[in-house]
C-alpha atoms as a PDB file:
ATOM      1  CA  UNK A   1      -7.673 -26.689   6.394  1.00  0.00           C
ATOM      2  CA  UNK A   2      -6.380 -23.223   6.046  1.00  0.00           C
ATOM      3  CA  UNK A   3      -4.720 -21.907   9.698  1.00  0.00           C
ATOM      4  CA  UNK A   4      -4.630 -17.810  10.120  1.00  0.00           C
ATOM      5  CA  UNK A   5      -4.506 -15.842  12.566  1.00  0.00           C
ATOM      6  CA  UNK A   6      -5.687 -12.875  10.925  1.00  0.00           C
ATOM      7  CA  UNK A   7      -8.434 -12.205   7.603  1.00  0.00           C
ATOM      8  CA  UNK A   8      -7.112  -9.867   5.339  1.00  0.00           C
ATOM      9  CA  UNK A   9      -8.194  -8.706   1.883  1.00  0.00           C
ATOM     10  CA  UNK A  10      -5.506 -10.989   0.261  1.00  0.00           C
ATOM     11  CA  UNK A  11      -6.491 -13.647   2.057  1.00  0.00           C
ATOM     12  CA  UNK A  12     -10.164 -13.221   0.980  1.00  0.00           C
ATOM     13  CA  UNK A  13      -9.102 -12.217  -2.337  1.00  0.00           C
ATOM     14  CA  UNK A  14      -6.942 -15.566  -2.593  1.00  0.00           C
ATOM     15  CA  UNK A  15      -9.478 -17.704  -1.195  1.00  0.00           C
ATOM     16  CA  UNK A  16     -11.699 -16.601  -3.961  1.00  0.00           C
ATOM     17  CA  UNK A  17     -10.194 -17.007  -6.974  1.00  0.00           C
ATOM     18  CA  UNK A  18      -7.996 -20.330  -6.318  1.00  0.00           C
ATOM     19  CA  UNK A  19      -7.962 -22.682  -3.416  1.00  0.00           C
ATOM     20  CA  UNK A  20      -4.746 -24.197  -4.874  1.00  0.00           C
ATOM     21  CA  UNK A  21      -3.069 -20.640  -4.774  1.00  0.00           C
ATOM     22  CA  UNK A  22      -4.618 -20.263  -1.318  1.00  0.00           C
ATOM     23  CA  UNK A  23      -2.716 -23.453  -0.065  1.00  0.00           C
ATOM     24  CA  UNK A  24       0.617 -22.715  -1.805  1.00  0.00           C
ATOM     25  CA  UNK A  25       0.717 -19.165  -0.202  1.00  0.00           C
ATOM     26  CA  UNK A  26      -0.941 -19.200   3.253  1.00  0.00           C
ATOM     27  CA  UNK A  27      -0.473 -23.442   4.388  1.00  0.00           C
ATOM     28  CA  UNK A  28       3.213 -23.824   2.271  1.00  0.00           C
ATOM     29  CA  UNK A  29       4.343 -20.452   2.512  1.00  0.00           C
ATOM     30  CA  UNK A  30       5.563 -20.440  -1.082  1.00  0.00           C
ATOM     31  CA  UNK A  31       6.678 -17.232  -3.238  1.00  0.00           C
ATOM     32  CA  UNK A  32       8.335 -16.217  -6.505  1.00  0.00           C
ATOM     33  CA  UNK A  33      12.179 -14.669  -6.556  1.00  0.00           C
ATOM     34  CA  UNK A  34      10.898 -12.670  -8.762  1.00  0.00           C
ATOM     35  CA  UNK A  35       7.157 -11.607  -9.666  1.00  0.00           C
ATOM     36  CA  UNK A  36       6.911  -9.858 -12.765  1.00  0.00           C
ATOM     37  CA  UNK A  37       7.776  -5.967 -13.670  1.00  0.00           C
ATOM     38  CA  UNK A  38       4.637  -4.474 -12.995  1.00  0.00           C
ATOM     39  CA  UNK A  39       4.004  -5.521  -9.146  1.00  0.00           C
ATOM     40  CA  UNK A  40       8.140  -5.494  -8.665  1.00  0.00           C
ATOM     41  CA  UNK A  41       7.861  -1.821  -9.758  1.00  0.00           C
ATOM     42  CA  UNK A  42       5.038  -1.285  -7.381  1.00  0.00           C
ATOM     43  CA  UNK A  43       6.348  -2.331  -4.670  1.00  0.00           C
ATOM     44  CA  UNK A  44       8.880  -0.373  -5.083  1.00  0.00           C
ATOM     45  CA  UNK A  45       7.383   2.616  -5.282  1.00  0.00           C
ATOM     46  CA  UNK A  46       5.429   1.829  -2.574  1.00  0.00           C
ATOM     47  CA  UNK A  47       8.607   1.117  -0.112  1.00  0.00           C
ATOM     48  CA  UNK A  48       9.242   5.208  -1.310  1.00  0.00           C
ATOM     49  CA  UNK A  49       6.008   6.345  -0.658  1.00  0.00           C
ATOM     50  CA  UNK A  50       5.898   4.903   2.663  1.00  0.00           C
ATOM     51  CA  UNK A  51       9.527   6.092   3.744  1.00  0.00           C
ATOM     52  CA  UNK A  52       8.186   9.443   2.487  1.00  0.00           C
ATOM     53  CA  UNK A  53       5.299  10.110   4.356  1.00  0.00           C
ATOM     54  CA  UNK A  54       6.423   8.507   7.522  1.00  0.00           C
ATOM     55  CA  UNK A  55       8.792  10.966   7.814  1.00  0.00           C
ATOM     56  CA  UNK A  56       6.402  13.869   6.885  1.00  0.00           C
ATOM     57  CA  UNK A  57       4.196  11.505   9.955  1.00  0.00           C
ATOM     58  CA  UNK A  58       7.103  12.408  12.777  1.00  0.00           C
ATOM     59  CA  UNK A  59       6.930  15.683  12.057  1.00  0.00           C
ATOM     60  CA  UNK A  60      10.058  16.017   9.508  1.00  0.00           C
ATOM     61  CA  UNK A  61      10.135  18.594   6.965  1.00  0.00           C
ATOM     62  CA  UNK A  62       9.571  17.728   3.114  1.00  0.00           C
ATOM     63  CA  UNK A  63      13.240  17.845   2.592  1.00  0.00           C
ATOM     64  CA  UNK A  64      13.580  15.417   5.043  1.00  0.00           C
ATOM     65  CA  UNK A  65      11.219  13.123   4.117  1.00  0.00           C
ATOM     66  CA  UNK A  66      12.713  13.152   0.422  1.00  0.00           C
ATOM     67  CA  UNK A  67      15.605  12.355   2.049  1.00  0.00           C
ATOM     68  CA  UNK A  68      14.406   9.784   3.789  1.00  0.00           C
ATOM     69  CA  UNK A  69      12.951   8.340   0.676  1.00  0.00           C
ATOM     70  CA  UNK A  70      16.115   8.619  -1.081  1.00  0.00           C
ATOM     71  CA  UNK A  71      17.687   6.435   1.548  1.00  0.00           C
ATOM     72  CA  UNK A  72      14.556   3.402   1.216  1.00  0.00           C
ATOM     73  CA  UNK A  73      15.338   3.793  -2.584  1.00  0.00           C
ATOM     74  CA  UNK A  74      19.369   2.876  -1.835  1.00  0.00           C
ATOM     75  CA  UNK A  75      18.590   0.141   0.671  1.00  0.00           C
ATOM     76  CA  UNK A  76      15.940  -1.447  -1.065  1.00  0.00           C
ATOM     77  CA  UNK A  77      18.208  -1.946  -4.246  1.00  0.00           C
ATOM     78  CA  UNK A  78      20.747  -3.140  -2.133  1.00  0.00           C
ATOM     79  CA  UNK A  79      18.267  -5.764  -0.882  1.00  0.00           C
ATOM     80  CA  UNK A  80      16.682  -6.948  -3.659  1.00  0.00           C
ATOM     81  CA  UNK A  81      18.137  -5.347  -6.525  1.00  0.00           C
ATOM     82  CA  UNK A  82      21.675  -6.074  -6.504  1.00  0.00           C
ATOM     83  CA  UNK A  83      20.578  -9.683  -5.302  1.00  0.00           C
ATOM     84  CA  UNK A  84      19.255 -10.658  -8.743  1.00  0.00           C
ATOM     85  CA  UNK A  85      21.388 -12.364 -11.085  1.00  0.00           C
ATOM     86  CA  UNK A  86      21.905 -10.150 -14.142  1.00  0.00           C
ATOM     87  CA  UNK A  87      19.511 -12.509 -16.299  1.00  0.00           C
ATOM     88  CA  UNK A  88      16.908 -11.677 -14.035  1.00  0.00           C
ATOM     89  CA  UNK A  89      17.635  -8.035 -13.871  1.00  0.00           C
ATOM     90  CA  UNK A  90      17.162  -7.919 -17.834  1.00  0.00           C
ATOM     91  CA  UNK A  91      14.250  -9.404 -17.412  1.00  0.00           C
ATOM     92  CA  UNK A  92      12.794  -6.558 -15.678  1.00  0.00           C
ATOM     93  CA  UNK A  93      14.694  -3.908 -17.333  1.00  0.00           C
ATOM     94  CA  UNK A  94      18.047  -2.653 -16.609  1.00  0.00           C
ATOM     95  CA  UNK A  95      16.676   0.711 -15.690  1.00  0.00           C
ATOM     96  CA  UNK A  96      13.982  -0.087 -13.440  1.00  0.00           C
ATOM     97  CA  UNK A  97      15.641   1.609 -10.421  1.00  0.00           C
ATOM     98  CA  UNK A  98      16.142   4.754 -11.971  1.00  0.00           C
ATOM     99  CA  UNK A  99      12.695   4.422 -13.084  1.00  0.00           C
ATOM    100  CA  UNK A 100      11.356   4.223  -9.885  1.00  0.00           C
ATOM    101  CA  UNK A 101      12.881   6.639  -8.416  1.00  0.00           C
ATOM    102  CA  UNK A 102      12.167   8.999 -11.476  1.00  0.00           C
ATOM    103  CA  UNK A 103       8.446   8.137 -11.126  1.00  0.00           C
ATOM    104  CA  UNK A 104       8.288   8.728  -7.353  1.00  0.00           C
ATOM    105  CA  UNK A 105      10.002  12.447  -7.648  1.00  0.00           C
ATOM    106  CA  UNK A 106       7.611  13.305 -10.131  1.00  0.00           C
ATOM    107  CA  UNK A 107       4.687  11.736  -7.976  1.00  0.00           C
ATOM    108  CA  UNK A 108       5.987  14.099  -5.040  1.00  0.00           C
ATOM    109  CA  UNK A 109       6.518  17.227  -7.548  1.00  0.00           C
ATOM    110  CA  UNK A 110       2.748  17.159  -8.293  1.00  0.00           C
ATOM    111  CA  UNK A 111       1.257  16.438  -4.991  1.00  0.00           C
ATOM    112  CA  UNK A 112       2.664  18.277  -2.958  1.00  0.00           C
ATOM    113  CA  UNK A 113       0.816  21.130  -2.388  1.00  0.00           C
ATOM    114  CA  UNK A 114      -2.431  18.721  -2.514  1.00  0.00           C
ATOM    115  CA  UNK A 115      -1.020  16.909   0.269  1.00  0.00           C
ATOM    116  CA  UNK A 116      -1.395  20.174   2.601  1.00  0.00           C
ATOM    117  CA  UNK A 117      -4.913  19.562   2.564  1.00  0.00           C
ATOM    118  CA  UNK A 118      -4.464  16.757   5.377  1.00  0.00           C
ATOM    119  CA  UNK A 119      -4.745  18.106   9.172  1.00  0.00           C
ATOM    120  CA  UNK A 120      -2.798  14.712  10.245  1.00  0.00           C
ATOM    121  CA  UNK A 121      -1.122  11.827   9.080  1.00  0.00           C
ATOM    122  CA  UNK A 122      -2.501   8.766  11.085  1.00  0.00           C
ATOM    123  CA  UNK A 123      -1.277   5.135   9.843  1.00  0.00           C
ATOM    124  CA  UNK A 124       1.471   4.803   7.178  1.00  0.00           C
ATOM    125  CA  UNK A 125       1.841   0.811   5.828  1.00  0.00           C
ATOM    126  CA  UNK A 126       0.777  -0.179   9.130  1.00  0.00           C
ATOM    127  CA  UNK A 127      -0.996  -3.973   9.655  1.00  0.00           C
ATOM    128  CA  UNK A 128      -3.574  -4.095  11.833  1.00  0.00           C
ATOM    129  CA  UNK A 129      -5.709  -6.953  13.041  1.00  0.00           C
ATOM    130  CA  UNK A 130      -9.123  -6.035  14.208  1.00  0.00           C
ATOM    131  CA  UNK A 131     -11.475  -8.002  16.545  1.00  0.00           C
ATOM    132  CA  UNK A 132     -14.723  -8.123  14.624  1.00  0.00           C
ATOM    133  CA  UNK A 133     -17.697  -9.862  15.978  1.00  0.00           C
ATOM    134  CA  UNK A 134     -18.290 -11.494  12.381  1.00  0.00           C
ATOM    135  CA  UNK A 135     -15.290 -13.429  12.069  1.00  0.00           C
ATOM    136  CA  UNK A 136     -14.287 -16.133  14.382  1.00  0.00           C
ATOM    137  CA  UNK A 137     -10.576 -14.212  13.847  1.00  0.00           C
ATOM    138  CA  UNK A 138      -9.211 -10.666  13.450  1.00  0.00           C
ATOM    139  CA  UNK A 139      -9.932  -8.749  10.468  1.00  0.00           C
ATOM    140  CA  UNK A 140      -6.239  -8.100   8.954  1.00  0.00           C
ATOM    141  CA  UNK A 141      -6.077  -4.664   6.992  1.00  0.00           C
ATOM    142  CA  UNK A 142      -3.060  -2.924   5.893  1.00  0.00           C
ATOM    143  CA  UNK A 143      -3.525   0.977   4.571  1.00  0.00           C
ATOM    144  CA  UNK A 144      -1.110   2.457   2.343  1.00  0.00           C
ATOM    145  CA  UNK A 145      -1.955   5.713   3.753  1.00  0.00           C
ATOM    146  CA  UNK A 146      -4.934   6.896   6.700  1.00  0.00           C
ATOM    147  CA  UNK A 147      -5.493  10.890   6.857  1.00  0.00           C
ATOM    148  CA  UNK A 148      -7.176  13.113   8.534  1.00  0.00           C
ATOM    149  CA  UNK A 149      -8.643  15.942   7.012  1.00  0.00           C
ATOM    150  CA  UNK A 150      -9.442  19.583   8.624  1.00  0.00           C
ATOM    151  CA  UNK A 151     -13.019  18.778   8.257  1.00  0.00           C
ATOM    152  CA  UNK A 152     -13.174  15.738  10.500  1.00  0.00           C
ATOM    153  CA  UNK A 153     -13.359  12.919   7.667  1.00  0.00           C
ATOM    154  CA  UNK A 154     -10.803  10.084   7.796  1.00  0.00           C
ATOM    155  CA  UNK A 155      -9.852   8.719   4.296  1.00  0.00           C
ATOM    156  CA  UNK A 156      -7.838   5.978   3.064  1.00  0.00           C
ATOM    157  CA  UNK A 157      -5.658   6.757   0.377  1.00  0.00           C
ATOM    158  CA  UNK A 158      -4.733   3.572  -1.782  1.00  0.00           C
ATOM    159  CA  UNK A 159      -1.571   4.104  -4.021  1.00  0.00           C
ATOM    160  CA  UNK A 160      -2.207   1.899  -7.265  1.00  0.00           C
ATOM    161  CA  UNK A 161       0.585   1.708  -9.746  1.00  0.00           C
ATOM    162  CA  UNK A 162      -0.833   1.273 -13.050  1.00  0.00           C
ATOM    163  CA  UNK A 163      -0.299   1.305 -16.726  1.00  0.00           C
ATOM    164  CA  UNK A 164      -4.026   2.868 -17.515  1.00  0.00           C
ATOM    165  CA  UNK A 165      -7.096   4.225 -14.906  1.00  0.00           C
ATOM    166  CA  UNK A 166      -9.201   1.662 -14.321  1.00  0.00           C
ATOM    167  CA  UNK A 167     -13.120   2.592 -15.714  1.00  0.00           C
ATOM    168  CA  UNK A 168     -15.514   3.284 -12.806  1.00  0.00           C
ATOM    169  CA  UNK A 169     -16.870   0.006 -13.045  1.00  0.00           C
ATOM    170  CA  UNK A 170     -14.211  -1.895 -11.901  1.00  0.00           C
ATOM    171  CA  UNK A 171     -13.251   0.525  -8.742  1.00  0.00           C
ATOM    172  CA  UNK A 172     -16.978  -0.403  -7.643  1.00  0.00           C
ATOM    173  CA  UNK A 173     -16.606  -4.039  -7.868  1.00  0.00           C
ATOM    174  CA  UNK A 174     -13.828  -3.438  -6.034  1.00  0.00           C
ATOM    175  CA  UNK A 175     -13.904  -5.033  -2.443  1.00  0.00           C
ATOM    176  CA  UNK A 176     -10.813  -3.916  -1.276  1.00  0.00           C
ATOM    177  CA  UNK A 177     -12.072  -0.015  -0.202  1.00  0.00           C
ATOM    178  CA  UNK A 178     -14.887  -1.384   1.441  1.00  0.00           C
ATOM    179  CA  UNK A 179     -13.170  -3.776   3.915  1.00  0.00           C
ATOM    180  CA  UNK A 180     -10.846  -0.976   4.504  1.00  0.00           C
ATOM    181  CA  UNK A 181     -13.740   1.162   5.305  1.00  0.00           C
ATOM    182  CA  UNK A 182     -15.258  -2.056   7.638  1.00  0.00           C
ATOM    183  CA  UNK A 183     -12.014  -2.610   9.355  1.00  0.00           C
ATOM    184  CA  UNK A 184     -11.529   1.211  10.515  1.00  0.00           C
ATOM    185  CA  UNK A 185     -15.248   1.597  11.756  1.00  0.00           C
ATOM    186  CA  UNK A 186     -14.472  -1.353  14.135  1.00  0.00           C
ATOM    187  CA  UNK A 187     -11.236  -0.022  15.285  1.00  0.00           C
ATOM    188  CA  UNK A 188     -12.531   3.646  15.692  1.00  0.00           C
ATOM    189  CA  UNK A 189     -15.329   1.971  17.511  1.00  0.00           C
ATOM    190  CA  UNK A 190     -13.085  -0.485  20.138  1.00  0.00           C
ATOM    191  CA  UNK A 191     -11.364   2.261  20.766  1.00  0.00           C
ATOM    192  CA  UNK A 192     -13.934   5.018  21.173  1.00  0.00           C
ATOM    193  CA  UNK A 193     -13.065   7.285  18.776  1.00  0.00           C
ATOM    194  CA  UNK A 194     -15.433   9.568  16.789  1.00  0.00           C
ATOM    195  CA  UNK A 195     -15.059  10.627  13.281  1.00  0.00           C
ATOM    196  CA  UNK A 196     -17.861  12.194  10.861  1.00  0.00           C
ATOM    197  CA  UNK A 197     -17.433   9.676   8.499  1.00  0.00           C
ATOM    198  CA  UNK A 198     -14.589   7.789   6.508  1.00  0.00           C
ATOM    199  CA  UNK A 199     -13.771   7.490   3.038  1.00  0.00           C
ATOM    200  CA  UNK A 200     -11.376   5.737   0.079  1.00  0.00           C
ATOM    201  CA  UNK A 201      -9.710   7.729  -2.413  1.00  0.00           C
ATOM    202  CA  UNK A 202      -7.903   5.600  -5.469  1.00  0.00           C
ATOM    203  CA  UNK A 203      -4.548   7.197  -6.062  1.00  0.00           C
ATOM    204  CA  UNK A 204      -3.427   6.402  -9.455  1.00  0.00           C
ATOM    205  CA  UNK A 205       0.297   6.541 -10.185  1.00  0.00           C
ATOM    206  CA  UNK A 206       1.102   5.747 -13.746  1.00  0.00           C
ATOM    207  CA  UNK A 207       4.213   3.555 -14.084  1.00  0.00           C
ATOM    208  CA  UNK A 208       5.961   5.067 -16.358  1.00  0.00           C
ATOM    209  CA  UNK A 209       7.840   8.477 -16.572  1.00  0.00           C
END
């Protein structure tokens, strides 16, 4: 029996595709050093990302916030970079930091004017656990990025590092968006908040320069 105090899309996503990989991660608490390139490099940019528009959340300016990120990008390869022995580093590729950070200023370059289009910034990386009447725990959710737009819509903005778009197909089979979209009509709702309506948009980062 698996023990949670919270259902997120992980654990869902987990529990269907392998019950052994369910019990190694959520009953034995197991985890690799070191997972691979592609989600090391995500998460990486995603630990920028979030420093980034955190900062642009308290009000800081866009220098600021590129500051801030610049800061995440030194402390996280203090953490985990310069903790890997230099086999492992190899592995990945000796210039994965400088990668990363490459990729992320070119991200910013881009979108920056189309990020003016948001009125307010409301959750940043934030994990939430939701009381749901369907589940006999909280729904566990945990948005990259929640905004606000001058219109009244809330929309989730899901950062996906990735060597090639994805077709159409597979965004629709896609079950991730939708609990997103389940687990902010229930908290909107507990806490008696109106919006017109709320929506996912799949933000595509390519992951490499």
């Amino acid at each position: 029996m698996v023990l949670v105090d919270a259902v997120s899309h992980s654990f869902l996503d987990t529990a269907q595709r392998c019950e052994k990989k369910l019990e190694y991660r959520y009953v034995r608490g197991y985890s690799k050093r070191v997972v691979g390139v592609k989600p090391e490099r995500g998460t990486w940019i995603h630990e920028l990302l979030a420093a980034y528009y955190q900062a642009l959340q308290k009000g800081q300016s866009q220098a600021q916030a590129l500051q801030a990120a610049a800061e995440r990008h030194r402390q996280y390869k203090e953490e985990f970079w310069d903790q890997l022995f230099e086999e492992e580093q190899e592995e990945l590729g000796k210039d994965l930091p400088e990668q990363v950070l490459s990729i992320f200023n070119r991200y910013i370059d881009r979108y920056t004017e189309a990020d003016k289009r948001w009125k307010k910034i409301l959750l940043v990386e934030r994990y939430l656990k939701i009381p749901v009447s369907w589940l006999p725990v909280p729904l566990g959710i945990k948005c990259d990025l929640v905004t606000l737009d001058e219109h009244g819509f809330v929309w989730v903005i899901d950062h996906k590092v990735v060597s090639s778009i994805p077709e159409e197909e597979e965004r629709m089979l896609d079950t991730q968006g939708a609990r997103y979209i389940l687990g902010l009509q229930e908290l909107f709702k507990l806490k008696k908040i109106k919006v017109r309506g709320i929506g996912v948009i799949y933000d595509y980062i390519r992951d490499r320069v």
